[in-house]
Protein backbone atom coordinates (compact mmCIF):
# COMPACT_ATOMS: atom_id res chain seq x y z
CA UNK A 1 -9.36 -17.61 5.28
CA UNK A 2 -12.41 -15.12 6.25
CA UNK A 3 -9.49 -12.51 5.79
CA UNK A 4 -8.58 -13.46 1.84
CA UNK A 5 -12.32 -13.71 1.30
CA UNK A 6 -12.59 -10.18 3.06
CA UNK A 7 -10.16 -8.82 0.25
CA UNK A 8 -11.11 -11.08 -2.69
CA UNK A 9 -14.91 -9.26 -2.16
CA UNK A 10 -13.63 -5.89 -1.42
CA UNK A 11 -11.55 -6.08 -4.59
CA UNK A 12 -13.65 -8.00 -7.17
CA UNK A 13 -17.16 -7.46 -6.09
CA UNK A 14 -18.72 -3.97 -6.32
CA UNK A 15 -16.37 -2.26 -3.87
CA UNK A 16 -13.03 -1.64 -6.25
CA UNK A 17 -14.59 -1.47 -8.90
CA UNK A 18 -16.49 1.46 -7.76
CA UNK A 19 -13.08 3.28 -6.23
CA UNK A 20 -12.31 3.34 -10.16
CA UNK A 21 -14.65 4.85 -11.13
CA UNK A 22 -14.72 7.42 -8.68
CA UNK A 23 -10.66 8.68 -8.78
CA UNK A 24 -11.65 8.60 -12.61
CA UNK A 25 -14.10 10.76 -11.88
CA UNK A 26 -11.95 12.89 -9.52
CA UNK A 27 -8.79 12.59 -12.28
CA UNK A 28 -11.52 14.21 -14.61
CA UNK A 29 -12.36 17.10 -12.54
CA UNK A 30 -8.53 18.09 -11.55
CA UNK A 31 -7.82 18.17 -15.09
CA UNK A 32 -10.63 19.56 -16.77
CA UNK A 33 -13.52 21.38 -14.01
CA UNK A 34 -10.55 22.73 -11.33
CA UNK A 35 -6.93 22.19 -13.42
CA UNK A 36 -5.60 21.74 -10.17
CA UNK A 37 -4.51 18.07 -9.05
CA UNK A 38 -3.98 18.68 -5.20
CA UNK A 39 -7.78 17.36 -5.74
CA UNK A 40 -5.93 14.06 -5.44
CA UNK A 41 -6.06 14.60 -1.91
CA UNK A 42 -10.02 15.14 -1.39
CA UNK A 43 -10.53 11.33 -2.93
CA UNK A 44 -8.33 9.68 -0.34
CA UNK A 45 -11.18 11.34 1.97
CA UNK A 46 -14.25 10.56 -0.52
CA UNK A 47 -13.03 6.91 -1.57
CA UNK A 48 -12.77 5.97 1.95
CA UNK A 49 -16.14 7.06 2.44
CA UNK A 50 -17.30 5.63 -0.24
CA UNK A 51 -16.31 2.38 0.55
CA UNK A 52 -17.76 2.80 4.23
CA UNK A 53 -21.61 3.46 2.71
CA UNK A 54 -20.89 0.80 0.06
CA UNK A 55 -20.42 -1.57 3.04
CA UNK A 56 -22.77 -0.62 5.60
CA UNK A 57 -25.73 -0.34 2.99
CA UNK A 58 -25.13 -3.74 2.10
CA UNK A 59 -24.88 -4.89 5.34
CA UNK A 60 -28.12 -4.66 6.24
CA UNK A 61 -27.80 -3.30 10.06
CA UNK A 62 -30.54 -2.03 11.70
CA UNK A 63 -30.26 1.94 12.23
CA UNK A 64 -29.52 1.49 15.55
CA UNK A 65 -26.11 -0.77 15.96
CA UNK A 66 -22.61 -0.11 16.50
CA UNK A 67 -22.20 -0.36 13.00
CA UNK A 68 -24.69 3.06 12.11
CA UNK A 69 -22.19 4.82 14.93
CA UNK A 70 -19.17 4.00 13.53
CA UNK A 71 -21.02 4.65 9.77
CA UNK A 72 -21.25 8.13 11.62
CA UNK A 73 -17.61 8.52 12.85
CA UNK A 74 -16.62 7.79 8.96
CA UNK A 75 -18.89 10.78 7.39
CA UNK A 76 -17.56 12.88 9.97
CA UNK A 77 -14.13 11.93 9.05
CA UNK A 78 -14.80 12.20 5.54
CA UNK A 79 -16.20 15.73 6.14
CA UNK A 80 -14.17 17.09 8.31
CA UNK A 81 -10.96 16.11 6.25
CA UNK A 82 -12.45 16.38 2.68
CA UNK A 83 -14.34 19.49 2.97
CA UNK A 84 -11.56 21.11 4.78
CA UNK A 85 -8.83 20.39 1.91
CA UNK A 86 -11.64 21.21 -1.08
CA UNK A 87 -12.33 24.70 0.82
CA UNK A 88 -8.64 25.89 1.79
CA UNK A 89 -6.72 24.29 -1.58
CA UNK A 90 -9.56 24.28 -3.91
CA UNK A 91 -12.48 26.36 -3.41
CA UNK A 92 -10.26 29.47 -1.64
CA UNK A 93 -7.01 29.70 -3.37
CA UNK A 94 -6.92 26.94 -5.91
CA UNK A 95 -3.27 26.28 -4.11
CA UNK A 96 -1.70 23.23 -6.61
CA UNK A 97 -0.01 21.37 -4.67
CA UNK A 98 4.18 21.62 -5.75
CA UNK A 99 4.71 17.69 -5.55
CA UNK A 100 1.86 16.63 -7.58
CA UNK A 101 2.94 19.17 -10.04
CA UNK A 102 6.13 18.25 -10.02
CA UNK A 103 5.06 14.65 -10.53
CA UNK A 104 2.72 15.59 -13.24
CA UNK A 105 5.76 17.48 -15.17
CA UNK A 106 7.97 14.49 -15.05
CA UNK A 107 5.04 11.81 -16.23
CA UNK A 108 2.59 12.22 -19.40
CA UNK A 109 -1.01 12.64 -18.05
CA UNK A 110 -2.11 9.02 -18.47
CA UNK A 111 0.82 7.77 -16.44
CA UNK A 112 -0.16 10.29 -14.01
CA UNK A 113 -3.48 9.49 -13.97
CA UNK A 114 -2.39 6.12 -13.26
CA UNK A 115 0.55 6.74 -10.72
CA UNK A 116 -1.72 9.43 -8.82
CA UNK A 117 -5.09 8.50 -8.73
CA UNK A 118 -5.52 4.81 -9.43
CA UNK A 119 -2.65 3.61 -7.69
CA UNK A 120 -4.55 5.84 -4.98
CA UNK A 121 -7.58 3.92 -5.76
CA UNK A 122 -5.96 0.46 -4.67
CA UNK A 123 -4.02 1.61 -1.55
CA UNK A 124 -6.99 3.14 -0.13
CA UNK A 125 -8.80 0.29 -0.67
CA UNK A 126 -6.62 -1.57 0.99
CA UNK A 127 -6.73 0.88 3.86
CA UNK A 128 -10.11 0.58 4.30
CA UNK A 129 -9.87 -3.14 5.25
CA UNK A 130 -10.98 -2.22 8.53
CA UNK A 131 -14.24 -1.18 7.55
CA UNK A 132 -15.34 -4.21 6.54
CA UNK A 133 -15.26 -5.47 10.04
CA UNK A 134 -16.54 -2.54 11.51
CA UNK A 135 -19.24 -2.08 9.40
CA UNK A 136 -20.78 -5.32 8.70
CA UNK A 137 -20.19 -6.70 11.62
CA UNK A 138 -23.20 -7.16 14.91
CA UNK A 139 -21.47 -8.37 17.43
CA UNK A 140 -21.65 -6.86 20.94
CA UNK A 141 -19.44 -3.65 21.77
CA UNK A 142 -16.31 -4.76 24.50
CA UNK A 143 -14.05 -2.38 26.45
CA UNK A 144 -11.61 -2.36 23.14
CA UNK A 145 -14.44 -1.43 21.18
CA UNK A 146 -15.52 1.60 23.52
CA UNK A 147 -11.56 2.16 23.02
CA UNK A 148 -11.38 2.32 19.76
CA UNK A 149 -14.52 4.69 19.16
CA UNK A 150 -12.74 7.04 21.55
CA UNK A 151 -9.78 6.73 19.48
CA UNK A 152 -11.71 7.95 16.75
CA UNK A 153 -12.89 10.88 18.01
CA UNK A 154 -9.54 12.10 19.33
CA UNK A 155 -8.64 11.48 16.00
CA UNK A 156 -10.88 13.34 14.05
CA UNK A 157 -10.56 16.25 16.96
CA UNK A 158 -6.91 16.12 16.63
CA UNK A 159 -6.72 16.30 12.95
CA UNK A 160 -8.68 19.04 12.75
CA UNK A 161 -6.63 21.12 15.11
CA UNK A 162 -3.58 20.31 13.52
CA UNK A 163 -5.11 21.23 10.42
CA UNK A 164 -6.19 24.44 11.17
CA UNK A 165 -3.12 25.34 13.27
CA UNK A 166 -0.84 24.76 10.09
CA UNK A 167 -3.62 26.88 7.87
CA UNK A 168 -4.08 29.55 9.85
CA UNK A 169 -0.13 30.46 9.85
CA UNK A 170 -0.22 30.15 6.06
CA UNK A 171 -3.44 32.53 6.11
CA UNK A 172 -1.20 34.86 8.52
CA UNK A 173 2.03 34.52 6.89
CA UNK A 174 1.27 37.70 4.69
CA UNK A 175 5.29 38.45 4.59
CA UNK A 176 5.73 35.15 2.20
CA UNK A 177 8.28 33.55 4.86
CA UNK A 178 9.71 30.49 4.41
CA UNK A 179 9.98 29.68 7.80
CA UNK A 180 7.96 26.23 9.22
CA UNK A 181 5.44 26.72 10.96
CA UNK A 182 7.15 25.40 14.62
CA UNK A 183 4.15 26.07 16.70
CA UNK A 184 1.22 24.61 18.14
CA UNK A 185 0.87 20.57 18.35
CA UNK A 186 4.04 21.20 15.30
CA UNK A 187 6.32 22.11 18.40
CA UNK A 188 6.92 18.61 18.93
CA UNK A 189 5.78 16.63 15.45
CA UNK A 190 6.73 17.28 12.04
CA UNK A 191 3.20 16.11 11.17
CA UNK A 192 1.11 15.82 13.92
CA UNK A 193 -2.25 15.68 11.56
CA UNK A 194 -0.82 12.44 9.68
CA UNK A 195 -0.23 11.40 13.61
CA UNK A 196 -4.39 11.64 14.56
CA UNK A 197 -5.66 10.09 11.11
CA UNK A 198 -3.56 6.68 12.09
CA UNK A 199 -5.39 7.14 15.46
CA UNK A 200 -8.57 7.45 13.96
CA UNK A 201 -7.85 4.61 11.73
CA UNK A 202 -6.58 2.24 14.62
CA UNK A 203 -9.50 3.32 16.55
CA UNK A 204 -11.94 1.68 14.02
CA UNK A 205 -9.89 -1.11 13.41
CA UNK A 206 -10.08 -1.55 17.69
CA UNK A 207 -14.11 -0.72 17.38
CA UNK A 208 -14.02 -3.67 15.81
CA UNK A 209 -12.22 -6.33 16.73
CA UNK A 210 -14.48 -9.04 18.59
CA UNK A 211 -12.51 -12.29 17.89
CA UNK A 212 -9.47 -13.51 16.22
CA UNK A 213 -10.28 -13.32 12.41
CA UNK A 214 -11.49 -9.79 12.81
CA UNK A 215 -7.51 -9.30 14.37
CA UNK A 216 -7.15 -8.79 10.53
CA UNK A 217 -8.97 -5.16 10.46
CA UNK A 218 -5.44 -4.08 11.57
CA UNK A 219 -4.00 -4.84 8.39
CA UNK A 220 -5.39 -1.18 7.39
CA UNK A 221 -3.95 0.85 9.94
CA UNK A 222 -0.30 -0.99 9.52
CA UNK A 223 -0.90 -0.77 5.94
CA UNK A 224 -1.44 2.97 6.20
CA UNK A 225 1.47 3.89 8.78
CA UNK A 226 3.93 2.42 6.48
CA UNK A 227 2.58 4.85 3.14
CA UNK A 228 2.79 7.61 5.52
CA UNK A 229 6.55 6.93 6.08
CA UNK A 230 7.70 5.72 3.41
CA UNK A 231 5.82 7.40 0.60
CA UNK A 232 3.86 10.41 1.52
CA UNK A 233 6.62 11.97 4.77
CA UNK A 234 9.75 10.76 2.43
CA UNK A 235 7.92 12.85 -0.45
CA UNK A 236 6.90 15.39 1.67
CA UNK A 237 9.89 15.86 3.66
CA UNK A 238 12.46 15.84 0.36
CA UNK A 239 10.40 18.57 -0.89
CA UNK A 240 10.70 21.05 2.41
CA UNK A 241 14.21 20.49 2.72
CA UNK A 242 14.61 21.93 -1.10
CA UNK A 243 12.52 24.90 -0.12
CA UNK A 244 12.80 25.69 3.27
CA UNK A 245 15.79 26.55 5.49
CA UNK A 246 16.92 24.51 8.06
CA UNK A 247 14.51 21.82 7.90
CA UNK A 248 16.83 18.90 8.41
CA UNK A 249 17.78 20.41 11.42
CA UNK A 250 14.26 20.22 12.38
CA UNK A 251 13.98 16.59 11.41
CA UNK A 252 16.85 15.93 13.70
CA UNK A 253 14.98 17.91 16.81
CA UNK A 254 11.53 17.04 16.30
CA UNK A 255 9.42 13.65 16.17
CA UNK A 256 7.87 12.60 13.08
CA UNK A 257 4.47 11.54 14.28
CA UNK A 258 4.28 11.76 17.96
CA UNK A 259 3.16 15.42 19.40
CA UNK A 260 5.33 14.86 22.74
């Protein structure tokens, strides 16, 4: 029962209610202060972190606890991921992303609004189930926990060479190719980055797991693996095989999240 009272806060209390606001906010600015939705993709980042500080400054650790390093892991995440989509897509070349567009197109702007950024709001909230247990928690760390904070950081490390490795072929590909990009951790994974942010959010789900109700921080991570597959790859992947050659050829050769 901890676990539905876990939920019942995170969704009627201040938590929720705050993630609306906030992809309001961020539905405001893509519309109005950038015109560009693929801002979307920076609240995932923000409203995750959001949620994180919401938790951990009313959880009343002391500055120096597990929870405060794992409060550090998240900004870092947050950072890492948010500032690196708001510089390359935003700030640099205002790149709108085609499937957002093309979902804006077929939907008025409410329904988009809706659809895009507060259906966002509630899956991410959902996502970020594990924080609760990572963040409000005291308890002592154990070998999974020292597991899962290592997790983390090869996730956030592995992200953010995936990341680049995909950007700096676009930044190179000055001919306008079509071609996708087949190298680096991509040799082996059709999306490699999505690959490291479930390892960063298993690892704090592990960082936190001290006894059998906080089993439950898991939820997240599952949560999230199946909205990668099933809603952001299928949406992805439909789109690349309309616009670049041979890509189902390449989703018969290549794993979808493992870089092996």
């Amino acid at each position: 029962m901890e676990f539905l009272s876990n939920v019942k806060n995170l969704f009627l209390t201040i938590y929720y209610p705050r993630v609306l606001i906030h992809q309001t906010l961020f539905w405001g600015s893509a519309l109005f202060l950038f015109k560009n939705p693929t801002l979307v993709d920076v609240s995932w980042a923000s409203g995750h972190f959001l949620i994180g500080l919401s938790l951990y400054m009313n959880s009343g650790q002391k500055f120096f606890s597990p929870s405060t390093l794992m409060m550090g892991l998240v900004t870092i995440w947050f950072l890492r991921l948010g500032g690196f989509i708001f510089y390359n897509r935003i700030y640099k070349s205002n790149h709108v992303d085609p499937r957002y567009e093309k979902l804006r197109k077929n939907r008025n702007e409410f329904a988009f609004y809706l659809f895009q950024f507060q259906f966002q709001g509630i899956l991410l909230t959902l996502t970020s189930i594990p924080l609760i247990y990572a963040l409000q928690s005291n308890h002592s760390l154990n070998i999974l926990n020292y597991a899962g904070i290592l997790m983390c950081i090869v996730g956030i490390i592995g992200e953010a060479v995936s990341d680049q490795q995909l950007q700096n072929y676009k930044d190179n590909n000055i001919t306008g190719s079509k071609e996708v990009f087949r190298g680096g951790l991509f040799k082996n994974s059709r999306h490699p980055n999505l690959f490291f942010e479930l390892v960063f959010w298993f690892g704090v789900s592990f960082s936190s797991i001290h006894n059998f109700s906080s089993l439950f921080s898991l939820f997240g991570p599952c949560l999230l693996f199946l909205i990668m597959k099933y809603i952001t790859i299928r949406v992805t992947e439909k789109h690349m095989m309309d616009t670049r050659p041979n890509y189902k050829e390449i989703i018969k050769e290549t794993n979808m999240f493992l870089p092996l």
